[in-house]
C-alpha atoms as a PDB file:
ATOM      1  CA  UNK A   1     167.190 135.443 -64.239  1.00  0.00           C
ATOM      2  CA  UNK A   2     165.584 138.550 -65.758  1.00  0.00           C
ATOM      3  CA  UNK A   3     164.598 138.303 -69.112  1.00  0.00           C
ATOM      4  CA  UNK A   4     163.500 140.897 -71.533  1.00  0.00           C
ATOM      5  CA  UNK A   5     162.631 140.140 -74.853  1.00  0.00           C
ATOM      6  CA  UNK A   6     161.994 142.390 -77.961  1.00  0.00           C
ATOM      7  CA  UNK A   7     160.226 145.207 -75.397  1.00  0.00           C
ATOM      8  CA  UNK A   8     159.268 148.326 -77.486  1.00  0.00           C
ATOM      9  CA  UNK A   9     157.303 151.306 -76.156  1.00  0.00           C
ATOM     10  CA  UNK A  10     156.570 154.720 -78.069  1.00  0.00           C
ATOM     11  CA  UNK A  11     154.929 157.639 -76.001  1.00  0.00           C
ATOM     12  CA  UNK A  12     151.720 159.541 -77.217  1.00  0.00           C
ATOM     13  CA  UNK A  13     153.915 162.383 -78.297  1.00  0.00           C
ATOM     14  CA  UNK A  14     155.459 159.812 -80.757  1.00  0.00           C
ATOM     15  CA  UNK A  15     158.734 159.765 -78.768  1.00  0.00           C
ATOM     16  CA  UNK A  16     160.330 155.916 -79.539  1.00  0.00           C
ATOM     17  CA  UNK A  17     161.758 155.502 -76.275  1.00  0.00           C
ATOM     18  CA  UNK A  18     162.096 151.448 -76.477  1.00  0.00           C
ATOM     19  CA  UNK A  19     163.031 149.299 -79.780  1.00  0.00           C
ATOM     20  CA  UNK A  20     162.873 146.095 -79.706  1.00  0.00           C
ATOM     21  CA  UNK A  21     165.452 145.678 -76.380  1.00  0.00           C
ATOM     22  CA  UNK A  22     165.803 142.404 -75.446  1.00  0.00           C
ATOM     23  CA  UNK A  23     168.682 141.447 -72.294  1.00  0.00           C
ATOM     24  CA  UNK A  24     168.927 138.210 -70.295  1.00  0.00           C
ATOM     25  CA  UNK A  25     170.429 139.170 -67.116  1.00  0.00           C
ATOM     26  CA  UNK A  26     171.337 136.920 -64.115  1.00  0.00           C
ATOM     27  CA  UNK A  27     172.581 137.791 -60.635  1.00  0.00           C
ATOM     28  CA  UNK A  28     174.902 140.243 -59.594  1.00  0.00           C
ATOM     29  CA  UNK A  29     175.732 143.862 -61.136  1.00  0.00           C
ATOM     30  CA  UNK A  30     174.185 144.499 -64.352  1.00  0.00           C
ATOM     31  CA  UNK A  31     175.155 148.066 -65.782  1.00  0.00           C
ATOM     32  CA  UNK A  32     173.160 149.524 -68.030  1.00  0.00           C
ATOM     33  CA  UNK A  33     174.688 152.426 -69.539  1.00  0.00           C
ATOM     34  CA  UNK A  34     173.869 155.221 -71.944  1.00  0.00           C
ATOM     35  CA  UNK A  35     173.487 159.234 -72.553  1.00  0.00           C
ATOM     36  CA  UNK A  36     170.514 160.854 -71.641  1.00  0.00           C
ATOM     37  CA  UNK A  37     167.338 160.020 -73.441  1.00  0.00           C
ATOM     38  CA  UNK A  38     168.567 156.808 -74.348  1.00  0.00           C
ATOM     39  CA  UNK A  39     165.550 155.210 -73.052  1.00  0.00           C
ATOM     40  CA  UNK A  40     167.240 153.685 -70.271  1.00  0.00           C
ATOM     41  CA  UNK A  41     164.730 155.096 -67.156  1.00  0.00           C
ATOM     42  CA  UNK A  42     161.470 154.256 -69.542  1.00  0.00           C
ATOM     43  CA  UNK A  43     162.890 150.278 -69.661  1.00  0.00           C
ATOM     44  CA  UNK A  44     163.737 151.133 -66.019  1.00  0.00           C
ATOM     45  CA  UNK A  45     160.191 152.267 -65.435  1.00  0.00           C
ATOM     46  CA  UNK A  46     158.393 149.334 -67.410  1.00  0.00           C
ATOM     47  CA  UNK A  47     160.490 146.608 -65.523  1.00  0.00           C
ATOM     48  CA  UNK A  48     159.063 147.953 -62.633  1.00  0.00           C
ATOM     49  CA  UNK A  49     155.708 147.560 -64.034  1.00  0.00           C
ATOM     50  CA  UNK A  50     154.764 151.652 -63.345  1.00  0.00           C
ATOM     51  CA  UNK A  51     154.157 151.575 -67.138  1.00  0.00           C
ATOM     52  CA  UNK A  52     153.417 148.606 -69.773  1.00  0.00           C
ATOM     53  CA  UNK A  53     155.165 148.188 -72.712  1.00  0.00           C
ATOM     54  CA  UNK A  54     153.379 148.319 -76.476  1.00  0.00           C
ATOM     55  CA  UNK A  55     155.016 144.942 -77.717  1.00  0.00           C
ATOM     56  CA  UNK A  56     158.018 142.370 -75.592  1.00  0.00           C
ATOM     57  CA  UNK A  57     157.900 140.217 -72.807  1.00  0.00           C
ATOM     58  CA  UNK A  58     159.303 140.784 -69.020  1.00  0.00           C
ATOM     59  CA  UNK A  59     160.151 137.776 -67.322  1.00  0.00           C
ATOM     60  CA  UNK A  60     161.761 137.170 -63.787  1.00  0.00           C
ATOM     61  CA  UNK A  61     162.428 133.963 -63.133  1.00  0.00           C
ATOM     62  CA  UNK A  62     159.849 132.376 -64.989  1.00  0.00           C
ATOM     63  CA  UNK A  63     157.119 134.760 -63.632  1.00  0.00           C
ATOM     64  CA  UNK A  64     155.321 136.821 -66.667  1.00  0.00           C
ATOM     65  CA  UNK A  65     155.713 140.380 -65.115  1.00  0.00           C
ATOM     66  CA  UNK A  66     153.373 141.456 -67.888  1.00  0.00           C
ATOM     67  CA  UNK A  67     150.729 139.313 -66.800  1.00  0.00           C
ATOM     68  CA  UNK A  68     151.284 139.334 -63.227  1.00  0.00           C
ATOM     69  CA  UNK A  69     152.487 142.584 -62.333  1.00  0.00           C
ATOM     70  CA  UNK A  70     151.660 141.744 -58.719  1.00  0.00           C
ATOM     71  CA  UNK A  71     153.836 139.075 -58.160  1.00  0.00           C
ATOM     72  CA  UNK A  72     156.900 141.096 -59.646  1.00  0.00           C
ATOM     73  CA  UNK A  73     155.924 143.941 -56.661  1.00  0.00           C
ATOM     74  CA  UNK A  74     156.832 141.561 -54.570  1.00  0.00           C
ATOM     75  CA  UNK A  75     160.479 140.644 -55.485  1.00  0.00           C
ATOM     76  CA  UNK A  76     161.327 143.927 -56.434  1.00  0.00           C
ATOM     77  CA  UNK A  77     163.020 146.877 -55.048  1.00  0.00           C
ATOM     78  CA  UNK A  78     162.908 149.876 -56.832  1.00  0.00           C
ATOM     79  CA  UNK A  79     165.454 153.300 -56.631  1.00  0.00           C
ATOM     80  CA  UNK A  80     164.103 155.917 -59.196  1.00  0.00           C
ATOM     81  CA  UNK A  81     166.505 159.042 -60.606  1.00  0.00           C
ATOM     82  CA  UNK A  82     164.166 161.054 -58.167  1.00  0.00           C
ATOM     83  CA  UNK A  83     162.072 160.518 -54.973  1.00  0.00           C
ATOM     84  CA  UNK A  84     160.029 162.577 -52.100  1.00  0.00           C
ATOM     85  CA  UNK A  85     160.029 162.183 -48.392  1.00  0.00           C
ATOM     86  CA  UNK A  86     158.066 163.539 -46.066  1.00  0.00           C
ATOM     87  CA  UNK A  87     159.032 166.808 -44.143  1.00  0.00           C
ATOM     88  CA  UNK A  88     160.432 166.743 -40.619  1.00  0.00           C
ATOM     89  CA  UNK A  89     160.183 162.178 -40.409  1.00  0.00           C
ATOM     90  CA  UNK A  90     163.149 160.377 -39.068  1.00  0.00           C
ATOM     91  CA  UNK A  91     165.095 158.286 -41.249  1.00  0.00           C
ATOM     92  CA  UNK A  92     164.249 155.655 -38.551  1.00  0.00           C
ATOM     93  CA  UNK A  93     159.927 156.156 -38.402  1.00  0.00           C
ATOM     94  CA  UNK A  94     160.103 156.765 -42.264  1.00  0.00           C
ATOM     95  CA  UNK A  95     161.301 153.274 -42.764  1.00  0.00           C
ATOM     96  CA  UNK A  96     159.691 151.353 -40.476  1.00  0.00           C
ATOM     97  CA  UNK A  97     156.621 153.161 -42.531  1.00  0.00           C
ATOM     98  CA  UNK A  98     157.822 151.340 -45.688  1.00  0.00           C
ATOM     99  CA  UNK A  99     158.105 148.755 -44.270  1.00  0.00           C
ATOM    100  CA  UNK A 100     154.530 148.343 -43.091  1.00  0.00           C
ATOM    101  CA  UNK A 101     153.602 149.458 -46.464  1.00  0.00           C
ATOM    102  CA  UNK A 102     155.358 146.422 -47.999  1.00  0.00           C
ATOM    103  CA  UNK A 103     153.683 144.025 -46.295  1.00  0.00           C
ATOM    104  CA  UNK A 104     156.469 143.795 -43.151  1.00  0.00           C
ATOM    105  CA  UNK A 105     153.065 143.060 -40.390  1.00  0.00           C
ATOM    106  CA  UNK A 106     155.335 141.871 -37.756  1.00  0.00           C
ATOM    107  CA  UNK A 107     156.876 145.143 -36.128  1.00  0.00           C
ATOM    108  CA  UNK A 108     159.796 143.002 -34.249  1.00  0.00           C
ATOM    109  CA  UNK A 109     160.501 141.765 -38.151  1.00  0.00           C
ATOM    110  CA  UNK A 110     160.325 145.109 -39.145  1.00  0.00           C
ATOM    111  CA  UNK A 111     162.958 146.955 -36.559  1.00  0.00           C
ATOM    112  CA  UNK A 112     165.286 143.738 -37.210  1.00  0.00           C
ATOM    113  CA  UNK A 113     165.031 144.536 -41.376  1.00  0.00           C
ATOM    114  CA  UNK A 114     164.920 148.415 -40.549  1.00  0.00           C
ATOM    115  CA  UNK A 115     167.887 148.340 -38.035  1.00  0.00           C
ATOM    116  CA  UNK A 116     169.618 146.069 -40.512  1.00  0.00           C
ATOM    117  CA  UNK A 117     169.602 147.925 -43.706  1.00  0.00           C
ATOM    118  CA  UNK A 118     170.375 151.298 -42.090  1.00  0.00           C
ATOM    119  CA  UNK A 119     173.530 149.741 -40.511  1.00  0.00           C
ATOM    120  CA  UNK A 120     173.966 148.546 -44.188  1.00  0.00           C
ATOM    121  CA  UNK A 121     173.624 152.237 -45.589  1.00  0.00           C
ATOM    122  CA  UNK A 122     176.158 153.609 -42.897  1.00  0.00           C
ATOM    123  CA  UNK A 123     172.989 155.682 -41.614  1.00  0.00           C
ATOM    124  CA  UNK A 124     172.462 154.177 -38.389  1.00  0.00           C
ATOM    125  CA  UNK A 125     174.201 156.847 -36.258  1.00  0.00           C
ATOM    126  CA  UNK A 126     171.484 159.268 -38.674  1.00  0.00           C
ATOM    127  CA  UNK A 127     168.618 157.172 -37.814  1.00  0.00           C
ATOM    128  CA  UNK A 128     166.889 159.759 -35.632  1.00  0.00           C
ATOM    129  CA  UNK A 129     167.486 162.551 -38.433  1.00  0.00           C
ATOM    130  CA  UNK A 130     164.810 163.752 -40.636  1.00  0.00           C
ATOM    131  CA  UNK A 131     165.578 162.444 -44.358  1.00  0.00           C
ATOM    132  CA  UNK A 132     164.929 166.102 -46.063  1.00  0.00           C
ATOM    133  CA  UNK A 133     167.743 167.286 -43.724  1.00  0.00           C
ATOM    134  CA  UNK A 134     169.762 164.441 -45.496  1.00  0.00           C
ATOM    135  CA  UNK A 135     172.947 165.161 -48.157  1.00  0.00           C
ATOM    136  CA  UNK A 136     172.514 164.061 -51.850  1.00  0.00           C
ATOM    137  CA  UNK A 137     174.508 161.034 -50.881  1.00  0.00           C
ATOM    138  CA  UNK A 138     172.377 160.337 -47.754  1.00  0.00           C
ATOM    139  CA  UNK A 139     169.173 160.567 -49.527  1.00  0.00           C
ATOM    140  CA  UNK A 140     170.689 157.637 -52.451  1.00  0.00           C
ATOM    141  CA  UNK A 141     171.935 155.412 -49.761  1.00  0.00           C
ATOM    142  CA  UNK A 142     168.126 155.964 -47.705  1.00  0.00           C
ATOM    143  CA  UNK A 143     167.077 155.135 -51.274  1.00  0.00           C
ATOM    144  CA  UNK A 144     168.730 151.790 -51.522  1.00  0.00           C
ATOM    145  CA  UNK A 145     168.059 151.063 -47.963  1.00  0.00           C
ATOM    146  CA  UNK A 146     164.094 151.585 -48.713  1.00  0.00           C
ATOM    147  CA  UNK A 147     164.445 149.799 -51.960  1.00  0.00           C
ATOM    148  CA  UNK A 148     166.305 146.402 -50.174  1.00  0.00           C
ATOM    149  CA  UNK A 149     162.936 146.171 -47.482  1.00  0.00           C
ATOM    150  CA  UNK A 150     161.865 142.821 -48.133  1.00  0.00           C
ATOM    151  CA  UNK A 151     164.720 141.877 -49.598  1.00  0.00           C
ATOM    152  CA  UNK A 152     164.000 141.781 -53.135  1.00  0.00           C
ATOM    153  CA  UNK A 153     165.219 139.062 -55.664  1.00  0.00           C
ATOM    154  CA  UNK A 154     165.087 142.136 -58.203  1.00  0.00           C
ATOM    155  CA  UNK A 155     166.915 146.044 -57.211  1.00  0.00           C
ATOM    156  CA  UNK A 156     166.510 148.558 -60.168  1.00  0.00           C
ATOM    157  CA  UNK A 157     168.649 151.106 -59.283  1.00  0.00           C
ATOM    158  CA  UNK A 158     167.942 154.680 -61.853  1.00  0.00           C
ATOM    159  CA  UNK A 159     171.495 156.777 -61.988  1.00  0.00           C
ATOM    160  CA  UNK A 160     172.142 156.602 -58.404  1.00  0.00           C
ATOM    161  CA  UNK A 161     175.426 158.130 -58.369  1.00  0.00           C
ATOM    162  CA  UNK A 162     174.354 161.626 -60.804  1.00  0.00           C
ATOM    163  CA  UNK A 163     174.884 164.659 -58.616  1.00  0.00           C
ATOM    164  CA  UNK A 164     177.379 162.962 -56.162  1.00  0.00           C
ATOM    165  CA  UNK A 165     180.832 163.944 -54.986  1.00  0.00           C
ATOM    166  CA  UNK A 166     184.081 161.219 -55.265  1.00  0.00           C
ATOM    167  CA  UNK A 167     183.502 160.609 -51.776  1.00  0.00           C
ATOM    168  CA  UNK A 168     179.975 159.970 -51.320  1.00  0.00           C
ATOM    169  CA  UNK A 169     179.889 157.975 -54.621  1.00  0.00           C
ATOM    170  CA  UNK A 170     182.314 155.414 -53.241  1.00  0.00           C
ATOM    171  CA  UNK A 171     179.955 155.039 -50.534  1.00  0.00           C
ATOM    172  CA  UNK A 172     177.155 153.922 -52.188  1.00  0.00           C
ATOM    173  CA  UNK A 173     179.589 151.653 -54.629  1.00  0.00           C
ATOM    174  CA  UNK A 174     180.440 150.101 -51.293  1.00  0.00           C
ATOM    175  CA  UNK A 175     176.762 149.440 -50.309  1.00  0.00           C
ATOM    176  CA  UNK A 176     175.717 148.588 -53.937  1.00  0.00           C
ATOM    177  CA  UNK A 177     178.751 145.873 -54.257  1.00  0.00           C
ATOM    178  CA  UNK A 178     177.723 144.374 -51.287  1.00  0.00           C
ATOM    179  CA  UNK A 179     173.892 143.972 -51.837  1.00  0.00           C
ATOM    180  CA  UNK A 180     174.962 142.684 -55.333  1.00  0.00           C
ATOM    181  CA  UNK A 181     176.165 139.724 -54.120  1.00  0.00           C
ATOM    182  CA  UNK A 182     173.285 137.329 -53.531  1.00  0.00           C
ATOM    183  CA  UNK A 183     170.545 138.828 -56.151  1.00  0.00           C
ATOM    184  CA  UNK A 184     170.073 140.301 -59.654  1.00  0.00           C
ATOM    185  CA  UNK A 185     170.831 144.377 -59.265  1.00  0.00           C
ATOM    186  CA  UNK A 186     170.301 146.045 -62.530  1.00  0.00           C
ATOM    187  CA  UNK A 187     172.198 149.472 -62.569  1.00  0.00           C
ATOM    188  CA  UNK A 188     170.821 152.161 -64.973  1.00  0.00           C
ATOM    189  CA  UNK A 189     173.697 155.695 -65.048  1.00  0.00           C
ATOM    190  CA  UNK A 190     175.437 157.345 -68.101  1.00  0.00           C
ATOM    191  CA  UNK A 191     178.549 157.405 -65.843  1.00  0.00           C
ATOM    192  CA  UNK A 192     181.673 154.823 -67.127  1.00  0.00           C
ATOM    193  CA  UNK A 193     183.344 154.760 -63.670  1.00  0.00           C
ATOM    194  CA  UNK A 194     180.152 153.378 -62.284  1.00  0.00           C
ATOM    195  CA  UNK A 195     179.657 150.598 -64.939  1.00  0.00           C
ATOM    196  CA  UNK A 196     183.442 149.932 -64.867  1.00  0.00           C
ATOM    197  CA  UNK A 197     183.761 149.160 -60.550  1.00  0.00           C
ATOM    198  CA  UNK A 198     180.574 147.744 -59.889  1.00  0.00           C
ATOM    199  CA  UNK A 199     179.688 145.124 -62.524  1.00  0.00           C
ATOM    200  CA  UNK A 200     180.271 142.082 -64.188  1.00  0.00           C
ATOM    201  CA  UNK A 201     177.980 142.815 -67.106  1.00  0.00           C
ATOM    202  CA  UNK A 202     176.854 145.674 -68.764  1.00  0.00           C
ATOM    203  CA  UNK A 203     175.071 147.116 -72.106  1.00  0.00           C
ATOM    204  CA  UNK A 204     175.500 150.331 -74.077  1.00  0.00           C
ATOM    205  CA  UNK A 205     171.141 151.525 -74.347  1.00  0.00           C
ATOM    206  CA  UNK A 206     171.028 154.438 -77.054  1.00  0.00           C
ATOM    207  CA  UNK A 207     168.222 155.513 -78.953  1.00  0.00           C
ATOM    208  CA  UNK A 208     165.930 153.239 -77.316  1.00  0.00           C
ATOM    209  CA  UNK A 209     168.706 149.833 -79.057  1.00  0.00           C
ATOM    210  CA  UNK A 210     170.960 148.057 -77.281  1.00  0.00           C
ATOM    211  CA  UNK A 211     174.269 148.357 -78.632  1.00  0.00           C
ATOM    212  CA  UNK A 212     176.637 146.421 -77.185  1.00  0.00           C
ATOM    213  CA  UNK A 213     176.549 143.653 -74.646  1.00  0.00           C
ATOM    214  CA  UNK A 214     179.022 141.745 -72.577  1.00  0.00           C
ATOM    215  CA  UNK A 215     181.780 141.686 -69.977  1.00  0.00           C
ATOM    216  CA  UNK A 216     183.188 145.180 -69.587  1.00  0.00           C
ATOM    217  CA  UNK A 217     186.771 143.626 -69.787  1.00  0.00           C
ATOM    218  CA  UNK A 218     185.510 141.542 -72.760  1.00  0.00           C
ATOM    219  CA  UNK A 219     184.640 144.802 -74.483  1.00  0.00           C
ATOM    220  CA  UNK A 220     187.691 146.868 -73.641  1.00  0.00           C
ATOM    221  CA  UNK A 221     190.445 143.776 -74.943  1.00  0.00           C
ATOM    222  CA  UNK A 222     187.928 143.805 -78.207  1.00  0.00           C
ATOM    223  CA  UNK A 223     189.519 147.081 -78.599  1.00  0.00           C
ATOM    224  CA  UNK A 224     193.135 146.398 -78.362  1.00  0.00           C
ATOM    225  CA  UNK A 225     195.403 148.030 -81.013  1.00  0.00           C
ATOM    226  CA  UNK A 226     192.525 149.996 -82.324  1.00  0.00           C
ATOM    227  CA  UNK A 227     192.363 152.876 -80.216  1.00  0.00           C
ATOM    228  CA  UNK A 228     195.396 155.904 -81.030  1.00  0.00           C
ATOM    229  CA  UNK A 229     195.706 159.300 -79.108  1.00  0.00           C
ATOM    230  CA  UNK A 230     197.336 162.240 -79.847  1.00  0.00           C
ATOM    231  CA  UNK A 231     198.272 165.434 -78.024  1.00  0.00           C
ATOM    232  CA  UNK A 232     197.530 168.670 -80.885  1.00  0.00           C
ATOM    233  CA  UNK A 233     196.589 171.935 -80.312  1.00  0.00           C
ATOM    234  CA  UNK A 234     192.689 173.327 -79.623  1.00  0.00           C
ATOM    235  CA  UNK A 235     192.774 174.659 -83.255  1.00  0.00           C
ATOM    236  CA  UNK A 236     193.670 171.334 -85.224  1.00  0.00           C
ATOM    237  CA  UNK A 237     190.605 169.593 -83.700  1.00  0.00           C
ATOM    238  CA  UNK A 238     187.976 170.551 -86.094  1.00  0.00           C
ATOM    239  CA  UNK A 239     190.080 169.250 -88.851  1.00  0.00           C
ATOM    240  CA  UNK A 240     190.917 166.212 -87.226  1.00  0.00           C
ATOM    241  CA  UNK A 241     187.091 165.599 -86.459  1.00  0.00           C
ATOM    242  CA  UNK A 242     186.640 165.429 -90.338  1.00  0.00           C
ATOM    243  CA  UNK A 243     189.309 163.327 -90.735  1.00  0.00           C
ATOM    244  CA  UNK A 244     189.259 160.542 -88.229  1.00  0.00           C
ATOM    245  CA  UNK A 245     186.567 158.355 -86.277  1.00  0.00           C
ATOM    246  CA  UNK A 246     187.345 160.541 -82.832  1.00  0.00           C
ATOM    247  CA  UNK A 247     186.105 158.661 -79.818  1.00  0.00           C
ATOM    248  CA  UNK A 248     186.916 161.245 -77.253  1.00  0.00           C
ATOM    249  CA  UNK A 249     188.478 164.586 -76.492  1.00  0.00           C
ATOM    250  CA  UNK A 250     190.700 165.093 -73.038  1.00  0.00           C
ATOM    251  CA  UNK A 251     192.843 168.489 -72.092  1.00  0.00           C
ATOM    252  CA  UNK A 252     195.536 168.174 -71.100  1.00  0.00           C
ATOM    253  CA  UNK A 253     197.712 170.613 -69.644  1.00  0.00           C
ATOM    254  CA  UNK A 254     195.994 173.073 -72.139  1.00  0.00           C
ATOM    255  CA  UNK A 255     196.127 170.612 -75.424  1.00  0.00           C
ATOM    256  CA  UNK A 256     194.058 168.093 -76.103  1.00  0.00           C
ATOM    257  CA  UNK A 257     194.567 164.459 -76.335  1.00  0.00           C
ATOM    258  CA  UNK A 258     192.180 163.241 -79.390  1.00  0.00           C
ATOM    259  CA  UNK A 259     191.736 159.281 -79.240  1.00  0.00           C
ATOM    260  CA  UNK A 260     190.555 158.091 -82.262  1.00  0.00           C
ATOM    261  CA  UNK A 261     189.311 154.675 -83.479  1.00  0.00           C
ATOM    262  CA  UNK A 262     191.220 153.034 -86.512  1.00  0.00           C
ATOM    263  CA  UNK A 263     192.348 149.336 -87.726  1.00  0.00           C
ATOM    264  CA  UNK A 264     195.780 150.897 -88.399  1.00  0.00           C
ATOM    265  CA  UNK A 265     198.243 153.984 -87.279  1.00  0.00           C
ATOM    266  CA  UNK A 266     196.406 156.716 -88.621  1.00  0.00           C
ATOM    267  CA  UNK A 267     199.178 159.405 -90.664  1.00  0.00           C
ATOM    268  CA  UNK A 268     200.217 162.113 -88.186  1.00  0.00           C
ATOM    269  CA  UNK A 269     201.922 161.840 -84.845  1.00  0.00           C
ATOM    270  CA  UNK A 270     199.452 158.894 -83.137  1.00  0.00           C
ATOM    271  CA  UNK A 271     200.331 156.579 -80.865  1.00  0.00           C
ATOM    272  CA  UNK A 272     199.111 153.590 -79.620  1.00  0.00           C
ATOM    273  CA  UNK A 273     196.078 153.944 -76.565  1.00  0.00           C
ATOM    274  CA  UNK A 274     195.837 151.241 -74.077  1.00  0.00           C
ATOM    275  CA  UNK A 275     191.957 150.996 -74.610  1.00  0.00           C
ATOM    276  CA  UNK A 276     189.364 151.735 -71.479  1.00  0.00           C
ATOM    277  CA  UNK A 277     185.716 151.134 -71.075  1.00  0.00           C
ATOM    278  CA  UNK A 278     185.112 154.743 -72.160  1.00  0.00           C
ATOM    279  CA  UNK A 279     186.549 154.259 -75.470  1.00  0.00           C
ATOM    280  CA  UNK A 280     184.550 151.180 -75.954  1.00  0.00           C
ATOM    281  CA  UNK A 281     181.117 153.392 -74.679  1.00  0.00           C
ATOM    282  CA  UNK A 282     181.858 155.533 -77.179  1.00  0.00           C
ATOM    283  CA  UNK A 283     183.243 153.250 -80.042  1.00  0.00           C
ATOM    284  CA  UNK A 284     179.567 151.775 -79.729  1.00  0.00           C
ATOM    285  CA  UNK A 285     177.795 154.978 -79.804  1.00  0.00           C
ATOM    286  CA  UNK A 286     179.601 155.573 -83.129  1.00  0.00           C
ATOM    287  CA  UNK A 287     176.644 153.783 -85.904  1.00  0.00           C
ATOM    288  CA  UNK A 288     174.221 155.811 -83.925  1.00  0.00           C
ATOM    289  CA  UNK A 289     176.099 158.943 -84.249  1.00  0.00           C
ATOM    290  CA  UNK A 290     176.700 158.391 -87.869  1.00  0.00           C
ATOM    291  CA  UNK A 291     173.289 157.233 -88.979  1.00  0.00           C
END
């Protein structure tokens, strides 16, 4: 179990990233999901102990991360937003390198783990390419192999899927489903889709609060008979913005579709929405918009 409890953490320029955020998380898919600057890659950062906290506790399965940082290196693996590699080393040499690096002595254990995880990544047919010459999608699913070494009770996984095409994002789905099976995987993206395949449990992270917490399915039947769309032209949506909580605009075939959040039928043409984890996203981000 991860637990995080009341963590805050304001930068020196005054930015609040963190407020109070406090999650208990067990194993399997955790999505953690949010617009940019919500503060999600500073808690991702600070779980990962590359920056402390001002005030909160970090705890991973009893262990006081806070206090012993070290020990949390060890079950951790760790995919940031953005990483290096070195120019013109083999996907294969680069990590076998990790692997020495995190603490892998044996080199036998190390080409079973190595051999392993880039089977796991669908790389092994790559292995022998250098990682610059990788695609986006190569380089995230390198990422995750690098980040399993060890095999981790803990993955933090920052946006993974931002940049990628349909293709090579149900790729790394694939490989992130599977490694999600048999340890805690906590998923940081401002993408729905992602949240809404991959896991069991998620929470809405804006303005440095969480917002919402729960089952994604739990969260989208809260919604049920609450959510009303309507087709209207371009120029009626300014009005309608003024007049209605508006969760989301779609075009369609050169209208939009306004879904809007209400306890009754709002007057006008609306009709009932069947409800999706998008409108619930956005039905939390509501209090923050307002306030």
């Amino acid at each position: 179990m991860l637990s995080i409890a009341g963590v805050s953490k304001t930068y020196p320029n005054g930015v609040r990233a963190l407020r109070g955020v406090s999650l208990e998380i067990g194993s399997g898919l955790f999505g953690l999901l949010g617009p940019n600057g919500a503060g999600k890659s500073t808690l991702m950062r600070t779980i990962a102990t590359l920056q402390e906290p001002d005030e909160g506790r970090i705890a991973l399965d009893g262990i006081d991360v806070l206090a012993d940082p070290q020990a949390m290196r060890l079950r951790l693996g760790y995919l940031p937003q953005e990483f290096g590699v070195w120019p013109g080393v083999s996907a294969l040499s680069l990590l076998d390198h990790l692997a020495l690096l995190k603490g892998i002595a044996s080199r036998s254990e190390r080409a079973d783990q190595v051999d392993a995880l880039l089977r796991l990544t669908n790389l092994h047919d790559h292995r022998k390419r250098a990682v610059e010459s990788f695609s986006g999608g190569m380089r995230r699913r390198f990422g995750v192999a690098q980040a399993l070494l060890g095999d981790p009770r803990l993955l933090v996984v920052d946006e993974p899927s931002a940049g990628l095409d349909p293709e090579e994002r149900n790729r790394l789905h694939d490989v992130l489903g599977e490694v999600g099976e048999r340890r805690i995987v906590l998923l940081s993206t401002h993408i729905v889709e992602d949240v809404r395949q991959l896991c069991g449990r998620m929470a809405v992270l804006a303005g440095g609060r969480v917002l919402l917490e729960g089952a994604p399915e739990s969260l989208v039947a809260a919604l049920a008979g609450r959510v009303w769309r309507r087709l209207v032209p371009r120029e009626e949506v300014p009005a309608l913005f003024e007049a209605h909580a508006v969760l989301s605009t779609r075009l369609r075939a050169g209208r939009v579709e306004l879904r809007v959040l209400a306890e009754a039928r709002p007057p006008g043409d609306f009709e009932t929405a069947e409800p999706d984890l998008e409108d619930a996203y956005f039905a939390a981000l509501r209090p923050r918009e307002a306030a």
